[in-house]
Protein backbone atom coordinates (compact mmCIF):
# COMPACT_ATOMS: atom_id res chain seq x y z
CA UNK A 1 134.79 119.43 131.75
CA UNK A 2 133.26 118.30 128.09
CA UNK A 3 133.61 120.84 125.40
CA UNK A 4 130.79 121.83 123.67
CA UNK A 5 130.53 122.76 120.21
CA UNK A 6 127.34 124.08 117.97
CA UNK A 7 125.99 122.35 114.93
CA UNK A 8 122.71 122.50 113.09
CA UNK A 9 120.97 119.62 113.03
CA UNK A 10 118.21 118.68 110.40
CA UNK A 11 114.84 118.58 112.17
CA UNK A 12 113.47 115.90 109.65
CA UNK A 13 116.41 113.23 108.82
CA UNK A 14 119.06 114.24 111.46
CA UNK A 15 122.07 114.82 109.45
CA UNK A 16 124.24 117.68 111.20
CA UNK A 17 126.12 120.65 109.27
CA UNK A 18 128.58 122.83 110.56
CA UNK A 19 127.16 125.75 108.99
CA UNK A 20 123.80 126.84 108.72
CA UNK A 21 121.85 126.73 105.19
CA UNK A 22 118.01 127.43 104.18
CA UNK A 23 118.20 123.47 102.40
CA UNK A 24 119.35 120.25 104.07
CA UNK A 25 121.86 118.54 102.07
CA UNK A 26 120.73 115.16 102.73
CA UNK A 27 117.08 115.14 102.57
CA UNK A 28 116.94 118.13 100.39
CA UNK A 29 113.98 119.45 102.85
CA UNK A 30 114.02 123.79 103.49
CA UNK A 31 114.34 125.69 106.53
CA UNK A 32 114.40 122.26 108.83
CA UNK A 33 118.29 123.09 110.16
CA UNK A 34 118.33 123.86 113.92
CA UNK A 35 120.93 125.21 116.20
CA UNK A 36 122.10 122.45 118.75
CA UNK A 37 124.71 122.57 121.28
CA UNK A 38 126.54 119.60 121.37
CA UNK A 39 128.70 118.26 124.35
CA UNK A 40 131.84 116.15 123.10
CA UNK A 41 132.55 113.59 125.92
CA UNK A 42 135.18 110.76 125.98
CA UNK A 43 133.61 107.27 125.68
CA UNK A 44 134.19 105.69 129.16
CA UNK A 45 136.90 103.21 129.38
CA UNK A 46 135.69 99.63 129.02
CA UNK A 47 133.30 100.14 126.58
CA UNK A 48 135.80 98.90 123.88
CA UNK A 49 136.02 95.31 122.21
CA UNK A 50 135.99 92.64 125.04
CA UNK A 51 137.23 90.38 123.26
CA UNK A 52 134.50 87.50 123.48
CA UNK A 53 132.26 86.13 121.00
CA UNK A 54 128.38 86.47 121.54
CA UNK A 55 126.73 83.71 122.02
CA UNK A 56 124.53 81.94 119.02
CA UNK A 57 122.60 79.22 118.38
CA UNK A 58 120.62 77.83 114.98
CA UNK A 59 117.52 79.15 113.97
CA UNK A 60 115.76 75.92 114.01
CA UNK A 61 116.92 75.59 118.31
CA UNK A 62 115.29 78.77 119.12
CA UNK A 63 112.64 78.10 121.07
CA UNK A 64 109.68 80.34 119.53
CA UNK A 65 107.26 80.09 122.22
CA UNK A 66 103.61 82.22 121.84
CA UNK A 67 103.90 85.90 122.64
CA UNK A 68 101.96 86.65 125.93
CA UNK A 69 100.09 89.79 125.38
CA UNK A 70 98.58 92.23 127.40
CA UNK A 71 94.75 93.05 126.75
CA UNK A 72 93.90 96.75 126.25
CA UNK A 73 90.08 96.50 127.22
CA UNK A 74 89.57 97.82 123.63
CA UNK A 75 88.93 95.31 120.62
CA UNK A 76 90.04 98.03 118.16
CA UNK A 77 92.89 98.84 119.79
CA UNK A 78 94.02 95.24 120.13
CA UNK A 79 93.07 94.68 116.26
CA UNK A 80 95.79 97.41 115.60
CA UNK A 81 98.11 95.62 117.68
CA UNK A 82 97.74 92.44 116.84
CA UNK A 83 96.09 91.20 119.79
CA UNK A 84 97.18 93.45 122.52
CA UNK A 85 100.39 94.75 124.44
CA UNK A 86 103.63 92.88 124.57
CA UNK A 87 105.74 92.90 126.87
CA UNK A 88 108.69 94.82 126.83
CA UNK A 89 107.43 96.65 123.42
CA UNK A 90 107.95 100.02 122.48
CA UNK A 91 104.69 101.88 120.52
CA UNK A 92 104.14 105.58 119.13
CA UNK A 93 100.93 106.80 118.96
CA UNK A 94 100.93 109.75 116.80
CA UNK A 95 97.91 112.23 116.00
CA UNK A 96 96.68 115.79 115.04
CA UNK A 97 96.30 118.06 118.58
CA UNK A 98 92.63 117.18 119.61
CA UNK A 99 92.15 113.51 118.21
CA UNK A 100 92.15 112.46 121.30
CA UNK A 101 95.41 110.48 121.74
CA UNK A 102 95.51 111.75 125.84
CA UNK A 103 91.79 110.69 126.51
CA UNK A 104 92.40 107.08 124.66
CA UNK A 105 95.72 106.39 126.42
CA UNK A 106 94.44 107.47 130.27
CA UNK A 107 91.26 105.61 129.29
CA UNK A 108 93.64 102.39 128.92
CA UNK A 109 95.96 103.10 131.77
CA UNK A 110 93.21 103.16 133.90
CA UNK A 111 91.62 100.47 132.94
CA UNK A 112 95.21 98.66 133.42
CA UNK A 113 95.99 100.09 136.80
CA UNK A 114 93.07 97.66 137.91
CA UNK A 115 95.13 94.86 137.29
CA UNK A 116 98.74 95.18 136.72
CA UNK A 117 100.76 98.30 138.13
CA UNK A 118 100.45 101.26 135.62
CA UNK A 119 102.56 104.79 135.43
CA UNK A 120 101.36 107.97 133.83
CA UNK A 121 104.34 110.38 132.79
CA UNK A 122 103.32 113.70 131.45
CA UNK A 123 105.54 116.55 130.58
CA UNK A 124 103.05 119.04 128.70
CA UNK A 125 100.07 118.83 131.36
CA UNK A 126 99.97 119.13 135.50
CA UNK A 127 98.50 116.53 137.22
CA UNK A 128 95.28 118.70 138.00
CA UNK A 129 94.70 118.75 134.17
CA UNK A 130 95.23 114.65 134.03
CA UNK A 131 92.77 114.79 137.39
CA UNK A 132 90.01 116.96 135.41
CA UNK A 133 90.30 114.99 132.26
CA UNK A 134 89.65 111.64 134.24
CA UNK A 135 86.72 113.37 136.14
CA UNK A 136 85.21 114.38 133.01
CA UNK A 137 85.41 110.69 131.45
CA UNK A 138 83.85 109.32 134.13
CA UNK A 139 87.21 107.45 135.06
CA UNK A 140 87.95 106.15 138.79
CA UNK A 141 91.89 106.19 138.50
CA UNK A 142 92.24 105.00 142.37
CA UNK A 143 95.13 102.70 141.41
CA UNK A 144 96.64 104.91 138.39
CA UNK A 145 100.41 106.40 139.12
CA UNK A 146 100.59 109.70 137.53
CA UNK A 147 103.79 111.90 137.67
CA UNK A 148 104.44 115.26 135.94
CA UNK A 149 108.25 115.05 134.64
CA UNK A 150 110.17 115.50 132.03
CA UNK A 151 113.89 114.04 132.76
CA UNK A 152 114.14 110.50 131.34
CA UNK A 153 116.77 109.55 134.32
CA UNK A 154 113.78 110.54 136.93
CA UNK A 155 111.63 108.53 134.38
CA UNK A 156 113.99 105.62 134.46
CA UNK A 157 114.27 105.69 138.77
CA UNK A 158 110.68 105.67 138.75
CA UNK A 159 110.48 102.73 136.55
CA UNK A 160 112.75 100.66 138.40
CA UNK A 161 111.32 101.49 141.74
CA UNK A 162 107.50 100.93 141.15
CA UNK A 163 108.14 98.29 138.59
CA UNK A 164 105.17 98.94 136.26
CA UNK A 165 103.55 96.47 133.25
CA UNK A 166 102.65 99.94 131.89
CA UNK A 167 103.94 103.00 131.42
CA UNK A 168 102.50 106.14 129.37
CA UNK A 169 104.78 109.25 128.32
CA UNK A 170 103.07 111.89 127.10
CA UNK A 171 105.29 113.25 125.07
CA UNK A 172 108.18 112.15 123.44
CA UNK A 173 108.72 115.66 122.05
CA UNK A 174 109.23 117.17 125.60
CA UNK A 175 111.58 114.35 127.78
CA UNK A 176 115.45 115.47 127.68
CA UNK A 177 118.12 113.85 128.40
CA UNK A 178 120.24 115.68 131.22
CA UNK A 179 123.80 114.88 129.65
CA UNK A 180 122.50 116.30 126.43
CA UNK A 181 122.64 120.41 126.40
CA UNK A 182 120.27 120.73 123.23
CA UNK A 183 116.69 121.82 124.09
CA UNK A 184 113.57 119.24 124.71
CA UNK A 185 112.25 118.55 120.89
CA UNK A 186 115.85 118.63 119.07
CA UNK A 187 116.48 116.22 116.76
CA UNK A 188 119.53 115.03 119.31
CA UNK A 189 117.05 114.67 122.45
CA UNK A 190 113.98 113.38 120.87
CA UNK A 191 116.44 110.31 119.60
CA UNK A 192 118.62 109.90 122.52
CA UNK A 193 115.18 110.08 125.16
CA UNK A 194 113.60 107.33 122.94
CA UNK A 195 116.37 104.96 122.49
CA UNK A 196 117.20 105.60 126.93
CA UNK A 197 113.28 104.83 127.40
CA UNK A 198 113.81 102.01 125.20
CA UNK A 199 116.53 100.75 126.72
CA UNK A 200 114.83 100.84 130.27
CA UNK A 201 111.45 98.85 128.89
CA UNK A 202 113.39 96.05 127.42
CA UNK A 203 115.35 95.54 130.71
CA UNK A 204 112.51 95.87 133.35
CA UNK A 205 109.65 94.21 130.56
CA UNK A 206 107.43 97.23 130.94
CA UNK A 207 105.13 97.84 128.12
CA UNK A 208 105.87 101.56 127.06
CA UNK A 209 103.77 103.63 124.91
CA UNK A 210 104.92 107.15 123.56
CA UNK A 211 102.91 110.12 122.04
CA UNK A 212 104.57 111.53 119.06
CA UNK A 213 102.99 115.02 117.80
CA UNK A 214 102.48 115.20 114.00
CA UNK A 215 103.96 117.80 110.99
CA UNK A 216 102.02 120.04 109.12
CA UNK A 217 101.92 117.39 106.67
CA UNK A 218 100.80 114.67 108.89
CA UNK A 219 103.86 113.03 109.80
CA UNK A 220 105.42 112.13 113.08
CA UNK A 221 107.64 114.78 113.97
CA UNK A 222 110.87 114.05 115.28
CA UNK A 223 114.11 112.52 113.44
CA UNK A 224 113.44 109.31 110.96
CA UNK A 225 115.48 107.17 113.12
CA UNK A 226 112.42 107.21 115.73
CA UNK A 227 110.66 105.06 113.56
CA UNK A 228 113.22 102.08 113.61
CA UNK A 229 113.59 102.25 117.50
CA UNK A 230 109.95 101.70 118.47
CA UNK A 231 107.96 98.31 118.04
CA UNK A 232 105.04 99.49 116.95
CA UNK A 233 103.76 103.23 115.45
CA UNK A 234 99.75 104.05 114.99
CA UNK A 235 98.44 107.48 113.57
CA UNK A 236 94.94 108.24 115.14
CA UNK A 237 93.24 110.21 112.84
CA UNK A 238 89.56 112.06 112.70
CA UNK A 239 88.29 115.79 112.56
CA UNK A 240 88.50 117.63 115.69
CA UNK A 241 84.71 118.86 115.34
CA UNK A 242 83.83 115.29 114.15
CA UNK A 243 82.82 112.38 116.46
CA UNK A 244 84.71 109.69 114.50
CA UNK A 245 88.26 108.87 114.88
CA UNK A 246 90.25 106.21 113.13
CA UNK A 247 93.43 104.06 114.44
CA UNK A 248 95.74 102.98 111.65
CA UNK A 249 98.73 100.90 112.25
CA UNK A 250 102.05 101.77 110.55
CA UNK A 251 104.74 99.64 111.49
CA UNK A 252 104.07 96.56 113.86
CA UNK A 253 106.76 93.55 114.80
CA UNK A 254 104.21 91.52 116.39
CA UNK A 255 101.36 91.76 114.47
CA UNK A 256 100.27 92.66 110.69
CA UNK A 257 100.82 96.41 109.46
CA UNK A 258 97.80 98.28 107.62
CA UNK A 259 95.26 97.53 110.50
CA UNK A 260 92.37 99.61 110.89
CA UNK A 261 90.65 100.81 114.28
CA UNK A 262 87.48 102.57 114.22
CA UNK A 263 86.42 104.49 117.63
CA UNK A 264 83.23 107.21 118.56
CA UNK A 265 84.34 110.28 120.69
CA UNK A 266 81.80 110.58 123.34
CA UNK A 267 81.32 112.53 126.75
CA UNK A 268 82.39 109.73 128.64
CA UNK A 269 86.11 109.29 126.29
CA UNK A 270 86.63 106.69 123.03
CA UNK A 271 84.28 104.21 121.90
CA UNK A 272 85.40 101.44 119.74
CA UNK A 273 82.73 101.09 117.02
CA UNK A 274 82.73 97.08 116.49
CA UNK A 275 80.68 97.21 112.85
CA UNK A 276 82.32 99.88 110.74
CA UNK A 277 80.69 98.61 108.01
CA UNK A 278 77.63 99.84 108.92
CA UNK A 279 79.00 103.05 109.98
CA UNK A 280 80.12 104.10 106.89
CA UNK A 281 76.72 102.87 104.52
CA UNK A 282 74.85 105.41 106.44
CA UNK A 283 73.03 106.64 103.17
CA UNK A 284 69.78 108.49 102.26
CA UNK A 285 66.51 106.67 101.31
CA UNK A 286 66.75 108.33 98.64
CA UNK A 287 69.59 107.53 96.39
CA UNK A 288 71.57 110.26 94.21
CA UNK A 289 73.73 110.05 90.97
CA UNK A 290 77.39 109.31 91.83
CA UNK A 291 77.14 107.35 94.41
CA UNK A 292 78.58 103.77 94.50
CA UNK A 293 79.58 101.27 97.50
CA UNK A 294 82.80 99.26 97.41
CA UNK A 295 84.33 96.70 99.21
CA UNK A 296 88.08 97.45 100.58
CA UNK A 297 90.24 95.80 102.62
CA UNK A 298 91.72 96.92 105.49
CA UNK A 299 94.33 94.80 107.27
CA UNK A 300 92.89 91.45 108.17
CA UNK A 301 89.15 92.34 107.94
CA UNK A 302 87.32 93.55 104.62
CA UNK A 303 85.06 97.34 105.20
CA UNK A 304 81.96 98.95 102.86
CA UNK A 305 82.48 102.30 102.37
CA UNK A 306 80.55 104.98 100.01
CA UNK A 307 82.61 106.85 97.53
CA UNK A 308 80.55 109.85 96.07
CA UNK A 309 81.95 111.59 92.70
CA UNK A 310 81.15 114.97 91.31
CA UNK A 311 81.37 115.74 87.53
CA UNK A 312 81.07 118.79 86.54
CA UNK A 313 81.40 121.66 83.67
CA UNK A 314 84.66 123.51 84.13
CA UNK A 315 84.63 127.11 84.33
CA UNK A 316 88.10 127.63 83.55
CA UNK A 317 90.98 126.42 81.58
CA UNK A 318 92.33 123.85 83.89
CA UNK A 319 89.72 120.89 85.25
CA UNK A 320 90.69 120.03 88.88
CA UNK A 321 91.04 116.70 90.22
CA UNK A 322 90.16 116.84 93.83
CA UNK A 323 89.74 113.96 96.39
CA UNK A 324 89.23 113.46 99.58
CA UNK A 325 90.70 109.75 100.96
CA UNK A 326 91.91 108.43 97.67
CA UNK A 327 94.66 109.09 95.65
CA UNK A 328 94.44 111.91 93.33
CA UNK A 329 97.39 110.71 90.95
CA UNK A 330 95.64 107.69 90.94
CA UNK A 331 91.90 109.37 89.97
CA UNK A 332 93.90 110.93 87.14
CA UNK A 333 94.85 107.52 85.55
CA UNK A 334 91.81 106.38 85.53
CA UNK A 335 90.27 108.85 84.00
CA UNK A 336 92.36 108.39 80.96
CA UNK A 337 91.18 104.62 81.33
CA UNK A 338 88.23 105.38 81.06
CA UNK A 339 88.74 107.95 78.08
CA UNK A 340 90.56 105.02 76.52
CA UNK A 341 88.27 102.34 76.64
CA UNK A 342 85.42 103.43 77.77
CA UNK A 343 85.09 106.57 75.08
CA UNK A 344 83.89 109.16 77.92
CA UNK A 345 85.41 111.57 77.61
CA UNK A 346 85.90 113.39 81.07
CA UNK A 347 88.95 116.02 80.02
CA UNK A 348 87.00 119.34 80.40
CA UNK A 349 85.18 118.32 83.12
CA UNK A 350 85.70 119.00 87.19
CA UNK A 351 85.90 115.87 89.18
CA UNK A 352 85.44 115.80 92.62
CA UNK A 353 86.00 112.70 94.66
CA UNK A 354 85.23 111.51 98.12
CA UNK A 355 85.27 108.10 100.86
CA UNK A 356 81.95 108.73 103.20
CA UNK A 357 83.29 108.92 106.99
CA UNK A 358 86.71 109.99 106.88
CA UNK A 359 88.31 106.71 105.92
CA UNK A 360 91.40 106.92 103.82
CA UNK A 361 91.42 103.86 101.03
CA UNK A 362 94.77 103.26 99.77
CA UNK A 363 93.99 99.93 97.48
CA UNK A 364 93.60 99.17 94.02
CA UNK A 365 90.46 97.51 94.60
CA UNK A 366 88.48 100.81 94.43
CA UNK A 367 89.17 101.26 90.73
CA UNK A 368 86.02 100.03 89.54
CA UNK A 369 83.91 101.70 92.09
CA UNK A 370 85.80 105.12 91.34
CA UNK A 371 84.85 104.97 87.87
CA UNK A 372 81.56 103.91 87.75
CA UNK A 373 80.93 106.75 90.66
CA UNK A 374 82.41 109.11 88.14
CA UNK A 375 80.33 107.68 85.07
CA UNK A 376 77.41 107.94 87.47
CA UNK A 377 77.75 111.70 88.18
CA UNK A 378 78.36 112.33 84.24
CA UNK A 379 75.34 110.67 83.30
CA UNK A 380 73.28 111.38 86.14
CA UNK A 381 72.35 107.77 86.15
CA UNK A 382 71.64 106.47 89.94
CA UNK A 383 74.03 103.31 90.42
CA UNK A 384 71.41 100.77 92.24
CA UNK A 385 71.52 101.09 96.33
CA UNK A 386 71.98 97.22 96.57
CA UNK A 387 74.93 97.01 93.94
CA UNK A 388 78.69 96.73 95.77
CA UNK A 389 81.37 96.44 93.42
CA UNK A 390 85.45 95.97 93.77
CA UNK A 391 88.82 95.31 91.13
CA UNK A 392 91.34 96.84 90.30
CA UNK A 393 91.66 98.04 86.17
CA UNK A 394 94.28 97.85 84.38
CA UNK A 395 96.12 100.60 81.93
CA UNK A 396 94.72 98.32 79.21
CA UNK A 397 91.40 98.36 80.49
CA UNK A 398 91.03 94.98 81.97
CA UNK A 399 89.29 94.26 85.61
CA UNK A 400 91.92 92.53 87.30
CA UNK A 401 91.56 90.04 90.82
CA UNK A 402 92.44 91.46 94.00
CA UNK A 403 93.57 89.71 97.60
CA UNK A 404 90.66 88.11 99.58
CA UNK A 405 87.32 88.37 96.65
CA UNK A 406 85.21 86.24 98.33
CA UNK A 407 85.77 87.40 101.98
CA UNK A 408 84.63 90.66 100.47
CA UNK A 409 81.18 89.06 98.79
CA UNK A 410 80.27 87.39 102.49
CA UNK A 411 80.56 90.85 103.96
CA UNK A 412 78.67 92.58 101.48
CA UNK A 413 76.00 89.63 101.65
CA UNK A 414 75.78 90.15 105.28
CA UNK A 415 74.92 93.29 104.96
CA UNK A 416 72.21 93.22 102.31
CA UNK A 417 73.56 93.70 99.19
CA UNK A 418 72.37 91.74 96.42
CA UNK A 419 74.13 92.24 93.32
CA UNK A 420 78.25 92.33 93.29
CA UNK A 421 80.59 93.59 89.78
CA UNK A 422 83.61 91.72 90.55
CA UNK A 423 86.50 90.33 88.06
CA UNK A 424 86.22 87.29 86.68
CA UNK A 425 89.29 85.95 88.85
CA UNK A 426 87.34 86.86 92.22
CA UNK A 427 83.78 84.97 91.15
CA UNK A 428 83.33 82.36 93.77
CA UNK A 429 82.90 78.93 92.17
CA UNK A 430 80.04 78.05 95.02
CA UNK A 431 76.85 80.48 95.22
CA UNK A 432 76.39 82.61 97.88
CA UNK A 433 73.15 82.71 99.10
CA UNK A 434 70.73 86.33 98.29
CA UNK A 435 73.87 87.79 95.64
CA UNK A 436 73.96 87.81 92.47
CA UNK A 437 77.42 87.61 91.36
CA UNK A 438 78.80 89.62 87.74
CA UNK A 439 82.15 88.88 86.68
CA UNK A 440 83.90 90.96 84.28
CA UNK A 441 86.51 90.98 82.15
CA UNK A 442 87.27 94.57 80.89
CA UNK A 443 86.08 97.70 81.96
CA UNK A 444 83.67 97.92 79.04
CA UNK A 445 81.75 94.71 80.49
CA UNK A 446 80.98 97.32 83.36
CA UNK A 447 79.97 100.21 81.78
CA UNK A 448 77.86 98.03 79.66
CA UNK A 449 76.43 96.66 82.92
CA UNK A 450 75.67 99.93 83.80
CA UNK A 451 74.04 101.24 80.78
CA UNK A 452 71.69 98.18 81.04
CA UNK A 453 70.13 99.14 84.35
């Protein structure tokens, strides 16, 4: 028999320690060391060096022929993937309890099962619940295989019997391996059931797709080294009283990374919402001080969203700095820009800062609108409903290009703006029809702008 001996394993990085402590050595992260029973078995004979080369060949030889994907039914969801499933690919969908990662991903399946053999693992739920769910959406399931289990080997048998194009596990958190003795959502079984599941979709070409459940802080749970076995990881994020939810991609090998989703939850499941743009410019008739549209980019595709600011009067000795889908270290610096060269000064007051819809900008290119939003509030000056405005400013107060200006101009054109603030870089050098086009060169050619209107 194998002995077994007990380390503690780091929930977060994975690094073991034979004794416990309240702070992991390698990570540094507190109260994340779990007991783990470990089973020490003798590698099996013949798995040493065989003594052959593998085989290679020049990069230029490899034939580098077009991926063949497999269409979701969703144009979101393929955006995020970079054009749909591939075959033999690993993805991790990750998401809050309630965003409605369960509802998207037996929405797909089913729509799948139509044409290719699908599977439907769950561990957490019976197959009644899966049953009720698809009832409630409205979904027909005739040709869906669903299976309540947990073991990856029964997994793995089912796999290779049925010989699916799809497969579903919901979740990763729960599978165990059965030569492992730790307990379903270790660090060790979470990493050995993904790299076995791995494994068994690169030999049999099966498209496998994983729910992950998040941290506290918003992360995918489960040891770092999940991240570098999968393909492809997505976050689907959105308020569980909210109808909106939004599908990011994180990490993609067949596609671009930063991708953006946008999808309604309604009684019949997810609804991919193919004009986000005009989603998020839902705005009053009548327009209010600290308001101000920008143009961001998001993957492959530029979006207009509303950022709102709120300056006021502190109360007490320390202003706060709040926002809400920006970065707040970020809102700090330029605030000091602004005290710098554009003499407001902004120290005593509270600012308050927030994206309209939920979306979570994470460019440079909302600078410009972030300040004049703030400038806005201060001065209680309405910016003009049909202005849109993007750049990025720099610590000396210049309005510097960013990636794809006039992309960004055609989008806001299209959707009835007139007037765009842009740097000087991003000015298209042929007209665009209905806009007016600004460039600047410093941040004090905006705010001078502004002041004239």
């Amino acid at each position: 028999m194998a002995k077994t001996r007990t380390e503690y394993q780091c929930q977060d990085c994975g690094a073991a320690s034979r004794q416990w402590a309240g702070q992991c050595v390698t990570c540094g992260a507190w109260n994340t060391l779990v007991e783990a029973v470990i089973a020490d078995v003798k590698p099996a004979a013949g798995r040493g060096y065989a003594g052959q080369l593998p085989t290679r060949a020049k990069l230029g030889e490899i034939s580098a022929t077009a991926l063949h994907r497999l269409p979701s039914g969703m144009g979101e969801l393929d955006r995020v993937l970079g054009g749909g499933f591939v075959p033999g690919s690993v993805v991790l969908l990750g998401g809050a309890p309630g965003a409605g990662k369960s509802t998207l991903l037996l929405q797909v399946a089913t729509h799948l099962s139509g044409q290719t053999p699908c599977l439907y693992v769950t561990g957490e739920e019976s197959l009644e619940q899966i049953a009720l769910r698809a009832q409630r959406l409205g979904l027909s399931g005739a040709q869906l295989d669903c299976v309540s289990e947990t073991r990856v080997e029964a997994i793995e048998a089912l796999i290779t019997s049925l010989r699916p194009a799809f497969v579903v596990v919901d979740s990763i958190q729960v599978m165990q391996v059965e030569t492992l003795s730790g307990a379903p959502g270790s660090v060790g079984q979470v990493r050995e059931s993904a790299a076995y599941l791995t494994r068994v979709a690169k030999r049999t070409g099966a498209v496998l797709l994983l729910v992950g459940h998040v941290t506290k802080d918003g992360t995918l749970a489960g040891p770092k080294v999940l991240e570098h076995i999968i393909d492809a990881s997505m976050m689907l994020d959105g308020d569980t009283g909210g109808r909106y939810r939004t599908l990011r991609g994180i990490k993609n090998r067949f596609g671009s990374v930063g991708e953006l989703g946008v999808f309604a939850m309604t009684e019949t499941g997810l609804k991919e919402v193919k004009n986000p743009s005009a989603l998020f410019l839902q705005r009053p008739e009548r327009p209010a001080p600290g308001s101000a549209v920008i143009c961001t980019w998001e993957g492959t595709r530029p979006l207009l969203v509303e950022v709102q600011a709120l300056v006021d009067h502190s109360l007490g000795g320390h202003p706060r700095r709040v926002t809400v889908g920006l970065d707040g270290q970020r809102l700090a610096m330029l605030l000091a820009i602004l005290h710098r060269h554009g003499q407001l000064q902004l120290g005593d007051q509270d600012v308050f800062l927030n994206v309209v819809g939920g979306v979570r900008v994470s460019e440079t290119g909302a600078d410009l609108g972030v300040i004049l939003a703030s400038v806005s509030s201060f001065r209680e000056r309405v910016i003009p409903p049909h202005w849109v405005m993007f750049g990025e400013v720099g610590l000396s107060g210049e309005v510097r290009p960013v990636a794809s200006g006039q992309e960004r101009i055609r989008e806001a054109a299209k959707h009835g703006f007139t007037r765009a603030l842009v740097p000087r870089a991003n000015a298209p050098k042929q007209p665009i029809v209905g806009m007016e086009i600004v460039p600047l060169d410093r941040l004090s050619d905006a705010l001078e702008v502004f002041y004239a209107t």
